[in-house]
Protein backbone atom coordinates (compact mmCIF):
# COMPACT_ATOMS: atom_id res chain seq x y z
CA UNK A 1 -5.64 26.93 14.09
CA UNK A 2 -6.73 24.64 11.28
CA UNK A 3 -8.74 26.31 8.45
CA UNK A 4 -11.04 24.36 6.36
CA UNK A 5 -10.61 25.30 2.29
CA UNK A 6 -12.81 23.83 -0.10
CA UNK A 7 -11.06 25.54 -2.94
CA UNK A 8 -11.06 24.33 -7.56
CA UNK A 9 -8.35 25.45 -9.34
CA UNK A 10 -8.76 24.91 -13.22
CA UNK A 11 -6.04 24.90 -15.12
CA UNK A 12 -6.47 23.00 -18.91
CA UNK A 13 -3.68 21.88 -20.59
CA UNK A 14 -3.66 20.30 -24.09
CA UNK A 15 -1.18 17.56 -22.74
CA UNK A 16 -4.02 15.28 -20.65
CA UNK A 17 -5.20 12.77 -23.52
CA UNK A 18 -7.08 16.07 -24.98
CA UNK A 19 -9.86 15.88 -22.14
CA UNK A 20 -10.24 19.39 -20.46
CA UNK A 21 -10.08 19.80 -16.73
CA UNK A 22 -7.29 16.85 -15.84
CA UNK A 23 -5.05 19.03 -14.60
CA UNK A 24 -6.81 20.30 -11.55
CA UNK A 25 -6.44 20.40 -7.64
CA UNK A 26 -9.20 20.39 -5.14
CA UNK A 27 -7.99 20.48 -1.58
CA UNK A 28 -10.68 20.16 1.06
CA UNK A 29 -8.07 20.47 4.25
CA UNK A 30 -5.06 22.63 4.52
CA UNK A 31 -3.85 23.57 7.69
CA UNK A 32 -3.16 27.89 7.63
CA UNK A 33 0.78 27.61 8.13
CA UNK A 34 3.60 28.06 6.57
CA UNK A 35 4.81 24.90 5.75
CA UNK A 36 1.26 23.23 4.45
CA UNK A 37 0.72 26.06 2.60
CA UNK A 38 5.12 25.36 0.92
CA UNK A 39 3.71 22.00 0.32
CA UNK A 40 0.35 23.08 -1.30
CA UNK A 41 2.12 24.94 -3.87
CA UNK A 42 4.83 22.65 -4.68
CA UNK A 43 2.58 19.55 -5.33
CA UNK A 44 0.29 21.68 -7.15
CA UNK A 45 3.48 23.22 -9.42
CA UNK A 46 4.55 18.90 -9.92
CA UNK A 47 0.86 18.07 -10.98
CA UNK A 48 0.16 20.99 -13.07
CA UNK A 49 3.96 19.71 -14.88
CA UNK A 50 2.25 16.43 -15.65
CA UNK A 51 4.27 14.46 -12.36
CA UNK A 52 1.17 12.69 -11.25
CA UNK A 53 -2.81 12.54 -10.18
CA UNK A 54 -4.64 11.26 -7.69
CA UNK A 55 -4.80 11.69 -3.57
CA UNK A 56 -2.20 12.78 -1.18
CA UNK A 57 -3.16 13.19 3.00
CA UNK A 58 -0.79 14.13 5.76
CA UNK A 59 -1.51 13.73 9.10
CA UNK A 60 0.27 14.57 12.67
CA UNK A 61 -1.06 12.51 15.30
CA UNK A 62 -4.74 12.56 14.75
CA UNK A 63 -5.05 15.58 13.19
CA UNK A 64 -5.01 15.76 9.63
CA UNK A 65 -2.99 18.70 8.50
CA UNK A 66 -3.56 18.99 4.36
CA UNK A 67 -5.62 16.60 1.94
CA UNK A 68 -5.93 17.13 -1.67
CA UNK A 69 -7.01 16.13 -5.24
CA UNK A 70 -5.06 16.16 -8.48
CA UNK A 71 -6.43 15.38 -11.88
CA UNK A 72 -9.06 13.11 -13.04
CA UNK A 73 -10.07 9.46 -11.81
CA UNK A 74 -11.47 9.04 -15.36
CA UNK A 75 -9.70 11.06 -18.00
CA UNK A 76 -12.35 10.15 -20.73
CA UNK A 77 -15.31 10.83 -18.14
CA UNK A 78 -14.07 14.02 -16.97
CA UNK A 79 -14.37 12.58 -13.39
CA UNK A 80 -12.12 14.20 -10.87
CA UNK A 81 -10.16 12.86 -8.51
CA UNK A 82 -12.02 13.15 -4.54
CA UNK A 83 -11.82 11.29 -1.65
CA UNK A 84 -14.73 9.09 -2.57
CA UNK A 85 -12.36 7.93 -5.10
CA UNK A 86 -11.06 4.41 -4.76
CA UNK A 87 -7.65 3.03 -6.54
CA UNK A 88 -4.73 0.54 -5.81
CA UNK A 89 -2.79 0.07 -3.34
CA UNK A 90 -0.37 -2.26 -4.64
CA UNK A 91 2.20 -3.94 -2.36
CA UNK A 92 0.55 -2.02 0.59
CA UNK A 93 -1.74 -5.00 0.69
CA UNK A 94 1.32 -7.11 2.12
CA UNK A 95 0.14 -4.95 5.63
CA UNK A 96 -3.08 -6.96 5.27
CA UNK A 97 -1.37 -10.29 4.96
CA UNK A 98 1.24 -9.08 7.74
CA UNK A 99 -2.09 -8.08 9.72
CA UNK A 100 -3.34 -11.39 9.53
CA UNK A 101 -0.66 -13.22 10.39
CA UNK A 102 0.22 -11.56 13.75
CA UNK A 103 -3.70 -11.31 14.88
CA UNK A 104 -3.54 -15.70 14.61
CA UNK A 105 0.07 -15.18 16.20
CA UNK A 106 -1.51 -13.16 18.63
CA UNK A 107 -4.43 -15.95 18.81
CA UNK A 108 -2.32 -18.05 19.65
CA UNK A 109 -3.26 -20.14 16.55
CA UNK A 110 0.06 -20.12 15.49
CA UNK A 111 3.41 -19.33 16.27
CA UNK A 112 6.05 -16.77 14.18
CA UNK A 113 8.58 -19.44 14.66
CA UNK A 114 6.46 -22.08 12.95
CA UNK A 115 8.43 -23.27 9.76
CA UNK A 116 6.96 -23.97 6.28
CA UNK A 117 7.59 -27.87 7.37
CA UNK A 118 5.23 -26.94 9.83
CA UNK A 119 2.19 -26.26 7.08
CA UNK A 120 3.58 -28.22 4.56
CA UNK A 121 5.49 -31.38 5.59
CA UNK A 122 6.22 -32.11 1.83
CA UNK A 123 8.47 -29.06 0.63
CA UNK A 124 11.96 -29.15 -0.11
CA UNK A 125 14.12 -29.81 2.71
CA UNK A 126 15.64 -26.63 2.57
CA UNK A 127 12.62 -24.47 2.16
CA UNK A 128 10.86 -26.46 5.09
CA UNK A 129 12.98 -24.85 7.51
CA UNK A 130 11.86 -21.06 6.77
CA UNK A 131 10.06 -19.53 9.55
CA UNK A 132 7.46 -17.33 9.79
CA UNK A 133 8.91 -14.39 10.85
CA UNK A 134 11.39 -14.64 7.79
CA UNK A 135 9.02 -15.30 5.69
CA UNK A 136 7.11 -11.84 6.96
CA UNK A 137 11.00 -9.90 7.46
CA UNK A 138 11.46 -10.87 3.30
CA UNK A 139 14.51 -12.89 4.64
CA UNK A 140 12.93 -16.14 3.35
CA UNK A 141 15.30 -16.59 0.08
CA UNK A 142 12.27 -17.52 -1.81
CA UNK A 143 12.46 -15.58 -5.45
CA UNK A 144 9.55 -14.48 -7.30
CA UNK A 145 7.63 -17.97 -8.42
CA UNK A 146 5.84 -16.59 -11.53
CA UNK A 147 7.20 -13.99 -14.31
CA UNK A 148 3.92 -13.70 -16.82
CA UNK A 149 1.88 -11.23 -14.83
CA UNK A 150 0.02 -10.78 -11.76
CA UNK A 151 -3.37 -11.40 -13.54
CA UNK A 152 -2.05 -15.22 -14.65
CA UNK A 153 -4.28 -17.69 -14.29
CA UNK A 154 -3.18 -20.18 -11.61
CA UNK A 155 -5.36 -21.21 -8.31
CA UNK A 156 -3.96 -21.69 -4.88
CA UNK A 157 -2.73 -25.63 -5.19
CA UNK A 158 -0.26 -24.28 -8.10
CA UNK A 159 1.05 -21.35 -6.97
CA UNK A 160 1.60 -23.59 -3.80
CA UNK A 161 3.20 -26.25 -5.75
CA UNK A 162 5.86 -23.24 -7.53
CA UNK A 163 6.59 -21.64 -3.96
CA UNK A 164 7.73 -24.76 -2.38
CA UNK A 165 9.53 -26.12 -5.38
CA UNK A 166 11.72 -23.37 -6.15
CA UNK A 167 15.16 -23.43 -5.18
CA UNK A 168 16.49 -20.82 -2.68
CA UNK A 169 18.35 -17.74 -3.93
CA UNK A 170 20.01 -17.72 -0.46
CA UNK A 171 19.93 -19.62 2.75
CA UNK A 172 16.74 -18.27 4.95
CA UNK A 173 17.75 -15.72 6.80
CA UNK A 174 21.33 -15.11 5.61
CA UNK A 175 19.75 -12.26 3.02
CA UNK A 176 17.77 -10.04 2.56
CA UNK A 177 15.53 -9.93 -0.18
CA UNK A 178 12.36 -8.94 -1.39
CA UNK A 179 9.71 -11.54 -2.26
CA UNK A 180 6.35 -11.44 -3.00
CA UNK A 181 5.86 -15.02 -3.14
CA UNK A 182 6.59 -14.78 0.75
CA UNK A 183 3.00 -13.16 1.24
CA UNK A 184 1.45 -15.80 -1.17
CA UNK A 185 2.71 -18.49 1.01
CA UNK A 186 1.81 -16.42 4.30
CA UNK A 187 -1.75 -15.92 2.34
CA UNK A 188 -2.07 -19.64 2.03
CA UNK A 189 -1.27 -20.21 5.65
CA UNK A 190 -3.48 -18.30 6.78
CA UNK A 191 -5.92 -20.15 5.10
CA UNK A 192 -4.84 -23.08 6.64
CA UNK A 193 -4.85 -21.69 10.07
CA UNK A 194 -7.90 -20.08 10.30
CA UNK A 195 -9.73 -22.45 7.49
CA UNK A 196 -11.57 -19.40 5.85
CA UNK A 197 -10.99 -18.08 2.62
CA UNK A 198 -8.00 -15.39 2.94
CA UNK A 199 -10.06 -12.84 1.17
CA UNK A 200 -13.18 -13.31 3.96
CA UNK A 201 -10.52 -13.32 6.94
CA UNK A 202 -9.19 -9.90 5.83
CA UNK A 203 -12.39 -8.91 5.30
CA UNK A 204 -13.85 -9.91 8.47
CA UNK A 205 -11.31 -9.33 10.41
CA UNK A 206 -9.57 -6.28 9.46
CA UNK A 207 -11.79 -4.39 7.08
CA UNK A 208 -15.17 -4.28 8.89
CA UNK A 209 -13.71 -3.86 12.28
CA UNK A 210 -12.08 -0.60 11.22
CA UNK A 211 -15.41 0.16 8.97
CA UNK A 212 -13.35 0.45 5.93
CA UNK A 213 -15.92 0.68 3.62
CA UNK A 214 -13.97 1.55 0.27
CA UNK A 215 -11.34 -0.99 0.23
CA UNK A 216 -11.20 -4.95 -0.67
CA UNK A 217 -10.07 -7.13 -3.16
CA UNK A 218 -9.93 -6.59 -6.80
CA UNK A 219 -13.81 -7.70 -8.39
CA UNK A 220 -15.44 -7.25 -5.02
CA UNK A 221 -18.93 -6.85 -5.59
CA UNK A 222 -18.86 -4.76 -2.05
CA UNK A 223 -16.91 -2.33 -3.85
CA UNK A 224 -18.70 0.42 -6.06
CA UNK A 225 -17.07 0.48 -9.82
CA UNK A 226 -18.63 3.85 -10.19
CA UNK A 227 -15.58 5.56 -8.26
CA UNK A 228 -12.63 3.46 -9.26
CA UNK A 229 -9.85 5.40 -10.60
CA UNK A 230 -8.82 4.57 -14.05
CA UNK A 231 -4.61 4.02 -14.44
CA UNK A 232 -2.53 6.48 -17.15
CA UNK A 233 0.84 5.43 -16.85
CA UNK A 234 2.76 2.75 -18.48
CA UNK A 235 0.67 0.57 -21.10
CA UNK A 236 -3.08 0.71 -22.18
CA UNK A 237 -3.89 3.75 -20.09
CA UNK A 238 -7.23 4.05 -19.20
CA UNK A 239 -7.71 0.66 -18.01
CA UNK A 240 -8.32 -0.36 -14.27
CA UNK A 241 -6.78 -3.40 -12.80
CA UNK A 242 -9.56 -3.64 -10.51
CA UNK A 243 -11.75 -5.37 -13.41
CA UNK A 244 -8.94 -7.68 -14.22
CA UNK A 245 -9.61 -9.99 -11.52
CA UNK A 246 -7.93 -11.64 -8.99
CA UNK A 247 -5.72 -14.93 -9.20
CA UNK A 248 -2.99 -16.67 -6.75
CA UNK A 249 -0.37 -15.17 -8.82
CA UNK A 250 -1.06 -12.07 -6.79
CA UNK A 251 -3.36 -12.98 -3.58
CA UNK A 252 -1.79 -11.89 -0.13
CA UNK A 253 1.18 -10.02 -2.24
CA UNK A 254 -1.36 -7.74 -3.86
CA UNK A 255 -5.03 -6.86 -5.42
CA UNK A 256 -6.19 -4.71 -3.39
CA UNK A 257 -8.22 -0.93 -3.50
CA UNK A 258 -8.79 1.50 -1.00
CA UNK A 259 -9.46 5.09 -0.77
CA UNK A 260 -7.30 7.70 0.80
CA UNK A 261 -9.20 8.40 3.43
CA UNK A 262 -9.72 4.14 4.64
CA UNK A 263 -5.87 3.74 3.96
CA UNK A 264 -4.86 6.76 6.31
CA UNK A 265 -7.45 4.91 9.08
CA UNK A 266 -5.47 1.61 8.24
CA UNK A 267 -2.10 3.26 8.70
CA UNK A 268 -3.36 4.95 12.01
CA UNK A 269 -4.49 1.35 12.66
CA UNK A 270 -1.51 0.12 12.11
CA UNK A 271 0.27 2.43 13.84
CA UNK A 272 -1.81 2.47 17.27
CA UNK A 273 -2.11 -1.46 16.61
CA UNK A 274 -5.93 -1.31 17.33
CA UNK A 275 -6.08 -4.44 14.98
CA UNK A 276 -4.87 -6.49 18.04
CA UNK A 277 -6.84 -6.77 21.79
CA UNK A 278 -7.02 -3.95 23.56
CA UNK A 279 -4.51 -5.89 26.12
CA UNK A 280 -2.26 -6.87 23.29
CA UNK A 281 1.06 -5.35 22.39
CA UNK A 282 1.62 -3.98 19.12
CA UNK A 283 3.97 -6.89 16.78
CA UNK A 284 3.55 -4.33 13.69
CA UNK A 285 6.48 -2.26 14.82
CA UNK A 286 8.19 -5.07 15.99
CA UNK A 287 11.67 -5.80 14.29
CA UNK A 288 11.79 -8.93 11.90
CA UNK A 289 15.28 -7.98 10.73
CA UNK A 290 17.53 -4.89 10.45
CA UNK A 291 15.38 -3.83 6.99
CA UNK A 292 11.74 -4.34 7.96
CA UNK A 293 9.11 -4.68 10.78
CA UNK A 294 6.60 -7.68 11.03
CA UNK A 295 4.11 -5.70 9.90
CA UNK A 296 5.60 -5.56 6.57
CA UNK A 297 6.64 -1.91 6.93
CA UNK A 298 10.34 -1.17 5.48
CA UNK A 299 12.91 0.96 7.82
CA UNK A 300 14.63 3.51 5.86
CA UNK A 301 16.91 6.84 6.51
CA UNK A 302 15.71 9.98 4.68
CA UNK A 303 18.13 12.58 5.64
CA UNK A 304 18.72 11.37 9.26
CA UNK A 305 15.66 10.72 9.74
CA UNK A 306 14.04 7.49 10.49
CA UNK A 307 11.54 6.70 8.27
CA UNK A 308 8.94 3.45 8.31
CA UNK A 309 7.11 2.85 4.99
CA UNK A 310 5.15 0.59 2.65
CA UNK A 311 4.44 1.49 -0.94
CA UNK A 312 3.46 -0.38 -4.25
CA UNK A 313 3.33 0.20 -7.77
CA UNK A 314 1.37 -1.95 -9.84
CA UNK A 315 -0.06 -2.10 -13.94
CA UNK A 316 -1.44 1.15 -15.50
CA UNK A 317 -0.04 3.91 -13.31
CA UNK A 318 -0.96 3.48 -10.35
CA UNK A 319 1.50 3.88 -7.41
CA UNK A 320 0.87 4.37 -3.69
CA UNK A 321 2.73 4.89 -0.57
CA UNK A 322 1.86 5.06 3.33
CA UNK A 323 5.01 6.49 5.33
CA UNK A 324 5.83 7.22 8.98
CA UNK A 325 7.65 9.61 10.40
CA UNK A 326 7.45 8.42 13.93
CA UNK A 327 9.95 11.67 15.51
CA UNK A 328 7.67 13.75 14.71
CA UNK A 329 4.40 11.88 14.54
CA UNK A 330 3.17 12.49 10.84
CA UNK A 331 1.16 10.42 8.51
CA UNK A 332 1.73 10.98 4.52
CA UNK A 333 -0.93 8.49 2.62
CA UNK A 334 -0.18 8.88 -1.36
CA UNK A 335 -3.15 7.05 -3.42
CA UNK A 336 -2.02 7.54 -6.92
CA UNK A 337 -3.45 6.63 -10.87
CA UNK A 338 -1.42 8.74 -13.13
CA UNK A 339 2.35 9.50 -13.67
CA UNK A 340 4.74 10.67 -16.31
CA UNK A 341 8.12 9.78 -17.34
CA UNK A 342 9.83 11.84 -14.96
CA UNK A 343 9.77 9.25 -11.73
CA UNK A 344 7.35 6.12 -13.66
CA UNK A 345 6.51 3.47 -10.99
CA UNK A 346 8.39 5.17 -8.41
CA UNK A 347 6.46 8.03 -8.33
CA UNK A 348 5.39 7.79 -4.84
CA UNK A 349 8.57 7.35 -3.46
CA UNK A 350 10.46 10.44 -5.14
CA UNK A 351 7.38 12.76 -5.00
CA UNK A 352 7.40 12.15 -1.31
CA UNK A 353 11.56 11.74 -0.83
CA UNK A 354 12.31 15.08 -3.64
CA UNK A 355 9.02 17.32 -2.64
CA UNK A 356 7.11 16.07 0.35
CA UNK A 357 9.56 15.65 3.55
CA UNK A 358 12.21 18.11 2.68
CA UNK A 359 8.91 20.65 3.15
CA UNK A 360 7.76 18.68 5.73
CA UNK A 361 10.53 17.97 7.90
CA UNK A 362 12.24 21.43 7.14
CA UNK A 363 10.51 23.30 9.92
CA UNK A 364 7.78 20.60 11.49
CA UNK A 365 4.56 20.60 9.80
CA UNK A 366 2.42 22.02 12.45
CA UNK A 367 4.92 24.52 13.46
C-alpha cells in the first residue's frame, strides 16, 4: 500500500552559508516499505553531511514510489527546495535534441543515414561523410569546438563555421567519444529541416504536447524566475545560469530547466516513446552503437545490472541525472543545485551509483 507523508524535518547547521533551515528534507511521497523507507534515511543522513540539495523521485512503472526535498532553492531567501522548484538539467537536454531528430526521422523529413555533406555541402571532406546516427551515437569524432564557456558569445553561422572546420580526433565511427558539438550540429539541422527556430520546435513539439509547463530554455519568458533554484557548488555560488542567457556555444548540447516532476514525465515519455505516433515504434531505445541509444541515453553496467542513463553537470552546482533500470522497471529523476567536495560535478552519478541502487536494487523497491 502506498502511504502519503507530508512530513519537515529541521535540522540547522552553521555550515549552509550561515542561513538557517538549508539543511532540511520535505518528502511528500514515500512508499511504507522497507526499502523506501532504507533509502529515506540514507539520503537524508548524505544531505544532512552537506553531500547535496535539491529533488530526487523514483518511480516503478507508473507509480511513483518516494519523492523528496533537500535544502534550499535560495540559500539567502530561505526558500526551500519543492517540486514547484525549477533548476538545470544540463546535458539531459541532449534527449531534447535526440527527440527532435528522430520525430523528423520519423517524419520522414529526414533520414539517420543522411551525412553532414548532406546539410552542408561545403565541410571538410572528411567531416562531410558523418552520419546522423553517429553524430546522435557520439561516434562522430568531432571534439569540443569552443573552450571559453558555454555562455560565449557566438550565434549559429559561427559555431557552424568551428564544427565543420575542425579536424577529426578519429575517423567517424571508428571511436567513441563524447561530443557536445555533435548536438550543436544536430541542433542546427534541425533547424534546417524543419525551418523553425530549434528552441520553438522543442517547444512545440515536445514540451507542450507532454504539458511540461516548468521546463524550456535558459531566459524563457514562459518560465517563472520566482522558483528557479539558485547553484552552490563550484564558483560564485548563489548565482543561476538560467539568467545567463543562452548562446550557440551551448544550444541543442545544453540550457535547459525543468522541474522534477516535468523531467520524470519526460523520462516516462521517453521511455513509452509517446513523443512519436501512436503507430510509431520507439527509435529512443534503439542502439546507435555498443555505448549509447539514439535517444542520447548512455548503456552502462552497475553491478550486473543494465543500466540506461543521461545526466549533466553544468556551472554553479547544479548536477542532474535521469536513469533506467529497465529489469525491474524503475525511474530515479535527480534535479540537483548544491554539492560539496565529496563527489563535485559528479554528484548525481555517485549519490545514485554509492547510495541509491545498492538500496534499490538490494531487495526490489516495491517489494
Amino acid at each position: 500500500m502506498y502511504q502519503l507523508t507530508i512530513f519537515l524535518f529541521v535540522l540547522a547547521l552553521s555550515g549552509c552559508s550561515g542561513v538557517p533551515d538549508c539543511r532540511n528534507v520535505s518528502s511528500t511521497i514515500q512508499l511504507d516499505n522497507e526499502v523506501i523507507t532504507s533509502l529515506a534515511d540514507e539520503l537524508q543522513r548524505e544531505h544532512i553531511a552537506g553531500t547535496f540539495d535539491g529533488m530526487i523521485l523514483v518511480a516503478e512503472g507508473s507509480k511513483v514510489l518516494f519523492e523528496s526535498a533537500y535544502g534550499c532553492a535560495d540559500r539567502e531567501g530561505s526558500v526551500k527546495n519543492s517540486a514547484a522548484v525549477i533548476s538545470d538539467m544540463g546535458s539531459i537536454a541532449k534527449t531534447f535534441t535526440a527527440a527532435a531528430v528522430l520525430q523528423l526521422a520519423q517524419s520522414e523529413k529526414l533520414q539517420l543515414s543522411d551525412t553532414i555533406g548532406d546539410f552542408y555541402p561545403t565541410a571538410l571532406d572528411d567531416v562531410k561523410s558523418i552520419t546522423m546516427t553517429q553524430l546522435l551515437g557520439h561516434s562522430s569524432g568531432l571534439d569540443n569546438f569552443h573552450n571559453d564557456s558555454d555562455f560565449e558569445l557566438m550565434d549559429k553561422a559561427q559555431a557552424e563555421s568551428r564544427i565543420l572546420s575542425m579536424p577529426l580526433i578519429a575517423k567517424p565511427g571508428e571511436k567513441i567519444v563524447y561530443s557536445n558539438a555533435a548536438y550543436t550540429l544536430l541542433a542546427a539541422i534541425v533547424e534546417k529541416v524543419s525551418e523553425r527556430p530549434f528552441q520553438d520546435y522543442v517547444h512545440d513539439n515536445l514540451i507542450t504536447p507532454l504539458n511540461l509547463s516548468k521546463t524550456g530554455f535558459y531566459q524563457d519568458t514562459r518560465i517563472s524566475t520566482r522558483n528557479m533554484a539558485r547553484g552552490y557548488g563550484g564558483n560564485d555560488p548563489g548565482k543561476t545560469t538560467f539568467e545567463k542567457g543562452l548562446t550557440w556555444a551551448l544550444i541543442g548540447a545544453g540550457g535547459m530547466v525543468t522541474s522534477i516532476d516535468d523531467l520524470a514525465t519526460w523520462s516516462a515519455a521517453l521511455k513509452n516513446g509517446t513523443i512519436f505516433p501512436a503507430e510509431a515504434p520507439n527509435s529512443v531505445f534503439t542502439e546507435a552503437n555498443e555505448r549509447w541509444l539514439l535517444g542520447s541515453l548512455a548503456k552502462i553496467d552497475i553491478s550486473g545490472e543494465p543500466i540506461v542513463q543521461m545526466g549533466g553537470s553544468t556551472d554553479y552546482g547544479y548536477t542532474a541525472l535521469i536513469q533506467f533500470v529497465p529489469n525491474r522497471d524503475l525511474l530515479i529523476v535527480l534535479l540537483l543545485n548544491a554539492h560539496d567536495d565529496k563527489y563535485k560535478n559528479a554528484t548525481h552519478h555517485r549519490l545514485s551509483r554509492n547510495h541509491i541502487l545498492p538500496i534499490l536494487l538490494g531487495r526490489g523497491a516495491g517489494r
